[in-house]
C-alpha atoms as a PDB file:
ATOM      1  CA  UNK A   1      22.516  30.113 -67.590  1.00  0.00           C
ATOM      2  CA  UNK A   2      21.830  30.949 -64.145  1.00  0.00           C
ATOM      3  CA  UNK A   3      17.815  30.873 -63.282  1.00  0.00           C
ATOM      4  CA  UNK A   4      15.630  30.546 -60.135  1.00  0.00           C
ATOM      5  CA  UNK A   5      13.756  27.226 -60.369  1.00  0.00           C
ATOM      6  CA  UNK A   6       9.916  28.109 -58.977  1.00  0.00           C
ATOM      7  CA  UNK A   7       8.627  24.741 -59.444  1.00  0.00           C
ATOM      8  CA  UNK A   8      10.945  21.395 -58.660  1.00  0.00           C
ATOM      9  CA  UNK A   9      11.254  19.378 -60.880  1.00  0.00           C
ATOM     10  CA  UNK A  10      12.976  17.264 -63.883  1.00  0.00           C
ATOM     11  CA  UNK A  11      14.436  19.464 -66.419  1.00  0.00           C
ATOM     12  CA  UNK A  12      15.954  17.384 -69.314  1.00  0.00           C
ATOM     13  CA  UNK A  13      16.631  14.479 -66.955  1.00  0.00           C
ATOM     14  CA  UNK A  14      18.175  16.362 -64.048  1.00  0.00           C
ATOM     15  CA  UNK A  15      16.155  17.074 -60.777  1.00  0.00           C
ATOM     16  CA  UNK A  16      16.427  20.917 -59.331  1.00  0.00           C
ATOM     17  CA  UNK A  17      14.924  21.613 -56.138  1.00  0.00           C
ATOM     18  CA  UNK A  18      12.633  24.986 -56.136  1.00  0.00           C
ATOM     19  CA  UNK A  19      14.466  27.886 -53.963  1.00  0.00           C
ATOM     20  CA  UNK A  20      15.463  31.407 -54.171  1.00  0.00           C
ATOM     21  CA  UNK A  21      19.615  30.844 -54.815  1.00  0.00           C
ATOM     22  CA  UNK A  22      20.367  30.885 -58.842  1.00  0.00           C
ATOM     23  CA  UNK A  23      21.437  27.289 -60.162  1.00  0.00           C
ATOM     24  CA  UNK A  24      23.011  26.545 -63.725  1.00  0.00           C
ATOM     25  CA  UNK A  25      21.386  25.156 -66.287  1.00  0.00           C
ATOM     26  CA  UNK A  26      22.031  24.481 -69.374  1.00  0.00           C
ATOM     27  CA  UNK A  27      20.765  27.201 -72.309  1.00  0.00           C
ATOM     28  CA  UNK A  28      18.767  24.948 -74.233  1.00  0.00           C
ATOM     29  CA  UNK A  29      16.767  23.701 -71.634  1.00  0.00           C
ATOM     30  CA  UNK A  30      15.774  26.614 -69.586  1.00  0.00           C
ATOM     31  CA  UNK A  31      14.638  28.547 -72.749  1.00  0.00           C
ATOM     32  CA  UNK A  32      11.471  27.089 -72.925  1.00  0.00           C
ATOM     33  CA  UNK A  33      10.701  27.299 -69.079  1.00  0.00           C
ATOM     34  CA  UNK A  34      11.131  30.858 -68.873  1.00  0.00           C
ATOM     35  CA  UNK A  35       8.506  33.042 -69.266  1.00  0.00           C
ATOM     36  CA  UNK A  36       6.500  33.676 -71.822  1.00  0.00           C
ATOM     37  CA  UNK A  37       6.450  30.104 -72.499  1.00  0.00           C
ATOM     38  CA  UNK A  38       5.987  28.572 -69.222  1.00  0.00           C
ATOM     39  CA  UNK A  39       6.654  30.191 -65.429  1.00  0.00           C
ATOM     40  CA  UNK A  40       8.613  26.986 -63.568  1.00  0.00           C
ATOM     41  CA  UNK A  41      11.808  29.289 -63.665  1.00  0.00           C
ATOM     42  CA  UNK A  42      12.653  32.447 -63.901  1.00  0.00           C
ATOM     43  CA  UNK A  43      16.003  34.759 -63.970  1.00  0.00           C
ATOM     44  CA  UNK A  44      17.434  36.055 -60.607  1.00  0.00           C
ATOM     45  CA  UNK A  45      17.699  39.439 -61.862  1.00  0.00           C
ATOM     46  CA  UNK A  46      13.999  40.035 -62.823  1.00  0.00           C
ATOM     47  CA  UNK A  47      12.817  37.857 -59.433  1.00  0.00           C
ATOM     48  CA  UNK A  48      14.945  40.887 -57.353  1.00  0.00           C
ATOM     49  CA  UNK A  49      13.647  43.765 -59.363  1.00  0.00           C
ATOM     50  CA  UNK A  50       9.741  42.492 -59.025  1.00  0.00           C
ATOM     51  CA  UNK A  51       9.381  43.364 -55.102  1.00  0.00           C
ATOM     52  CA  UNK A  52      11.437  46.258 -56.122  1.00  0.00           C
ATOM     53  CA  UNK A  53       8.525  47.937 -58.157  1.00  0.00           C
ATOM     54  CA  UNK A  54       5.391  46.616 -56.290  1.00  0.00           C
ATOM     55  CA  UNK A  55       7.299  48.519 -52.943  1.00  0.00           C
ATOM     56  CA  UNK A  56       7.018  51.991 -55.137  1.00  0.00           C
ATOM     57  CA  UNK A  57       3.528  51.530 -56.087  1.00  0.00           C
ATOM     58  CA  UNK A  58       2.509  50.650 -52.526  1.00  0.00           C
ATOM     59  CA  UNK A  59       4.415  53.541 -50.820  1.00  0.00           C
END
């Protein structure tokens, strides 16, 4: 599964550096980082479409 790590860290014994660009990881272990039951990574898709919808509330 692609996902955008927010926090660095070790995920199931493997470092990933925090950025914007997608990296894999495996299913299993990104489950239980995503949100709702934790916020260290999140998918690339909602990260784009966040800045998307605070733009139309703004303007």
């Amino acid at each position: 599964m692609k996902v955008i790590v927010n926090e660095a860290g070790f995920y199931a014994g493997t470092w990933f550096e925090a950025g914007d660009k997608p990296q894999d990881m495996p299913d299993a272990v990104a489950r239980q980082f995503l949100p709702p039951y934790g916020a260290q990574l999140s998918l690339p898709d909602a990260k784009r479409a966040a800045p998307k919808a605070e733009e139309k509330k703004a303007g």
